[in-house]
Protein backbone atom coordinates (compact mmCIF):
# COMPACT_ATOMS: atom_id res chain seq x y z
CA UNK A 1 -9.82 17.80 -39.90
CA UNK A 2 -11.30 14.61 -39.05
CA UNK A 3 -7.48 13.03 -38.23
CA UNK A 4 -6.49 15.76 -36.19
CA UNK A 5 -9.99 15.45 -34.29
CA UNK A 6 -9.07 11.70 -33.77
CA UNK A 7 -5.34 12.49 -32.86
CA UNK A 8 -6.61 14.19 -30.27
CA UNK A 9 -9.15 12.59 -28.99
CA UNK A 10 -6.68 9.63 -29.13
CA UNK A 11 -3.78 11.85 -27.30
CA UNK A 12 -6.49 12.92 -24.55
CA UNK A 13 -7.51 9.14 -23.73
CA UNK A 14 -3.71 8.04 -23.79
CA UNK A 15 -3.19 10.92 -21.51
CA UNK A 16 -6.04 10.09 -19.25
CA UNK A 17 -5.48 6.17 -19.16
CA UNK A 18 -1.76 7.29 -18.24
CA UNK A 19 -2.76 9.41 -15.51
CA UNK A 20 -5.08 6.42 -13.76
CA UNK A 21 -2.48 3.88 -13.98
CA UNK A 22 -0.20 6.04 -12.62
CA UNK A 23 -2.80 6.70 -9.70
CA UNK A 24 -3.50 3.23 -9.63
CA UNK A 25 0.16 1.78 -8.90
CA UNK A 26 0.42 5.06 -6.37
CA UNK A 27 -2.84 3.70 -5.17
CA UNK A 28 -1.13 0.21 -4.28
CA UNK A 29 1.83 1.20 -3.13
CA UNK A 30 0.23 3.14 -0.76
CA UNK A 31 -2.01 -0.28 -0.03
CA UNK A 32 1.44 -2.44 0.10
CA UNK A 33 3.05 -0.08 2.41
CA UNK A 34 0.01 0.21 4.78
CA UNK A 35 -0.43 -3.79 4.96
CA UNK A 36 3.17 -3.86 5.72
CA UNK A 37 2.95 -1.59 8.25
CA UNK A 38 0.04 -3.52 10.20
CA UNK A 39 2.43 -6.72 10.05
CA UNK A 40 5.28 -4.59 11.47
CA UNK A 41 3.02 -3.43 14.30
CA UNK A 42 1.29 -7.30 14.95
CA UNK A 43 4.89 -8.47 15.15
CA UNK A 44 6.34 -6.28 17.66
CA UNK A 45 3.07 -6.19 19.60
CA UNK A 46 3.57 -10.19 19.85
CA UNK A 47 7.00 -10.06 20.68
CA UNK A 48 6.35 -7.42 23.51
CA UNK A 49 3.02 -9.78 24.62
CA UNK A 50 5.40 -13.03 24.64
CA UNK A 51 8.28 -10.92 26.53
CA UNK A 52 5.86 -10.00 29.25
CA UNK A 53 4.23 -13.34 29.85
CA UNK A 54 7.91 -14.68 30.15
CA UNK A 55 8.31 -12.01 32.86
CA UNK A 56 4.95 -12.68 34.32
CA UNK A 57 6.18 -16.44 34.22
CA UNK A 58 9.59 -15.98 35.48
CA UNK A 59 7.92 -13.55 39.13
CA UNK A 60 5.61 -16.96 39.30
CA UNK A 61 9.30 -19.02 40.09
């Protein structure tokens, strides 16, 4: 009784420790993915920012 009590208990905490690394690498993915993002959006928002002081440079000539 006291082996199946520990198999168990043992299968349970496997089970559990699964589950939170699993959420844990979802987690920071979703982290990795978000950071990524924000660099997308900084880069484009400096390209646009350079493309319009050229502009603003190029009506000064």
């Amino acid at each position: 009784l006291l082996n199946v009590d520990l198999y168990q208990f043992y299968a349970v905490k496997k089970g559990t420790l699964h589950s939170y690394s699993k959420l844990s690498d979802i987690l920071l993915r979703i982290g990795n993915l978000a950071l990524h993002e924000k660099r997308m959006k900084q880069t484009a928002y400096s390209r646009i920012e350079s493309y319009l002081e050229e502009l603003i440079q190029f009506g000064k000539t």
